[in-house]
Protein backbone atom coordinates (compact mmCIF):
# COMPACT_ATOMS: atom_id res chain seq x y z
CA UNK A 1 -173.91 186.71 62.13
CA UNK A 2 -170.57 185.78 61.04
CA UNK A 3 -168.92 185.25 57.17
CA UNK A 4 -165.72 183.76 57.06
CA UNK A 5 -163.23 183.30 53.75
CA UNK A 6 -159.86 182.04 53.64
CA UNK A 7 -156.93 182.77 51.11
CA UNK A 8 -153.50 181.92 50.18
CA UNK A 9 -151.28 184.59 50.76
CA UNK A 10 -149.50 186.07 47.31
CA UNK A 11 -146.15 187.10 46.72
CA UNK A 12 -147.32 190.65 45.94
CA UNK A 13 -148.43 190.31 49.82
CA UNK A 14 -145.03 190.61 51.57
CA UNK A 15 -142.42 193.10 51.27
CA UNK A 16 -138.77 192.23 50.19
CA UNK A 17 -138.51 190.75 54.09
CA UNK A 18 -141.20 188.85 53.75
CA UNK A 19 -143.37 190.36 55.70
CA UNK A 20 -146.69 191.02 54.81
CA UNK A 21 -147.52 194.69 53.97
CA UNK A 22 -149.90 196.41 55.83
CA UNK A 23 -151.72 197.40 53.08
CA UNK A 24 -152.72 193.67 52.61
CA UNK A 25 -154.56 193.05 55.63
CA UNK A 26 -156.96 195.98 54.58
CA UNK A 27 -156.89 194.76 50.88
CA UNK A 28 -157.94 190.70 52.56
CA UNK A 29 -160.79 192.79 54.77
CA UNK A 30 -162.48 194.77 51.36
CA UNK A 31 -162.78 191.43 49.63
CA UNK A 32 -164.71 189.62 52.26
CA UNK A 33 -166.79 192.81 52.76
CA UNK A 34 -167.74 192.57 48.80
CA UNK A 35 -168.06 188.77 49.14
CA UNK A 36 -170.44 189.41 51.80
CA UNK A 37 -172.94 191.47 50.04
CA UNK A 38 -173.40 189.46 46.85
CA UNK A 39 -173.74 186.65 48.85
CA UNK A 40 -176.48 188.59 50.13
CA UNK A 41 -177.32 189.31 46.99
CA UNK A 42 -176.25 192.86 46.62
CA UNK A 43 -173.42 191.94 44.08
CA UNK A 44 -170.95 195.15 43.14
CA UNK A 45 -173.13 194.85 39.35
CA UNK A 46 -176.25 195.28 42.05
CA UNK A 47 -174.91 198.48 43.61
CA UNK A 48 -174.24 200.09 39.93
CA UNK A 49 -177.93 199.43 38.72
CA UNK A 50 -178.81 201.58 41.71
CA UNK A 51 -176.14 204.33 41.38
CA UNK A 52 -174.44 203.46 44.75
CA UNK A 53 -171.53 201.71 45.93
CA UNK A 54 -170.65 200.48 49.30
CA UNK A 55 -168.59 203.49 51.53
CA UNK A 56 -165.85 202.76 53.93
CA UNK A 57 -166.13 205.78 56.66
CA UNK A 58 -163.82 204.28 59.11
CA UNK A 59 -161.13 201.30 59.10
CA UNK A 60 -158.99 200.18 61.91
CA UNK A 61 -155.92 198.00 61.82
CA UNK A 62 -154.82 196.17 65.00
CA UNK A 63 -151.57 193.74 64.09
CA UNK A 64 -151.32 191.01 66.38
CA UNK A 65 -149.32 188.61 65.14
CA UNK A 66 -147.00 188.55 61.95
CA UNK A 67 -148.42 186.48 58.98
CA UNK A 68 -145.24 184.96 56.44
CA UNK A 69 -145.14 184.13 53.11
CA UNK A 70 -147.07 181.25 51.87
CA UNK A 71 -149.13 180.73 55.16
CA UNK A 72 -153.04 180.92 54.16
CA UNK A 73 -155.13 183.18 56.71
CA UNK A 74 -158.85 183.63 57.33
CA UNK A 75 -161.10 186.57 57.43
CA UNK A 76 -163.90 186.50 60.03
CA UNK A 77 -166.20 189.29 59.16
CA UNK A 78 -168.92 189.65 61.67
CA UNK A 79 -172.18 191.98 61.51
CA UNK A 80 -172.75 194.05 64.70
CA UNK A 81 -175.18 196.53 63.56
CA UNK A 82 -177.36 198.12 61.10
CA UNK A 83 -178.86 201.84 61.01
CA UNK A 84 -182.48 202.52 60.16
CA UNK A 85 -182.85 202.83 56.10
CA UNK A 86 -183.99 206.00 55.07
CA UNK A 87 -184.75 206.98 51.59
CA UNK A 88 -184.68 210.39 50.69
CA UNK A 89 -183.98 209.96 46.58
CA UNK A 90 -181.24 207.63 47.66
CA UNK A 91 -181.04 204.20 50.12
CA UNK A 92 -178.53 204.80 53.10
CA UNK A 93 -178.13 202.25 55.64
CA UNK A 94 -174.77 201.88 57.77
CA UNK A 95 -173.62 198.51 58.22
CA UNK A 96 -171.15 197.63 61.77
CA UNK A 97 -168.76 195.03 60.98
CA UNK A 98 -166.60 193.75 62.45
CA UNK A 99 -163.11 191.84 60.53
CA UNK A 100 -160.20 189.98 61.83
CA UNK A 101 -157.93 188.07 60.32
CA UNK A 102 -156.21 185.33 61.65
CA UNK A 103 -154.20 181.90 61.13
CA UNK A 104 -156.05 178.66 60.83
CA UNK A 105 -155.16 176.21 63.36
């Protein structure tokens, strides 16, 4: 299963050399990861009714190439697992995904 969005890079993306910030990339991966679950209909107003929110245990960076100002990238967000729900008083599944984000050709 794969979930792609693209964006236009922002100003507040790139640091006075114009490169973009780390932080960015990681900021571009969260909002696909939201976008995915309320387009699977588990919207962030979803996850309040229920009391939960979605937890980020472990995040990688790899940079591979340098994105610059104004150039519009992708994020490819791709499910490789799930965990078995269990329901003690609260619903815990772990999702696998895997993000990169790249240049459109």
């Amino acid at each position: 299963m794969s979930f792609q969005v693209s964006f236009a890079t922002k100003w507040a993306d790139f640091d006075p050399n114009r490169h973009m910030r780390h932080t960015a990339y990681n900021d571009y991966a969260a909002e696909v990861r939201v976008r995915y679950f309320a387009k699977n209909n588990f919207s962030i107003d979803e996850f309040t009714l229920h009391n939960l929110g979605p937890i980020l245990f472990k995040e990688e960076t790899s940079f591979r190439k340098e994105i610059h100002l104004g150039e519009n990238i992708t994020v490819n967000l791709k499910l490789q697992g799930l965990s078995k729900t269990t329901n003690v008083g609260n619903l815990y599944t772990k999702f696998i995904m895997k993000q990169e984000s790249f240049l459109p050709l």
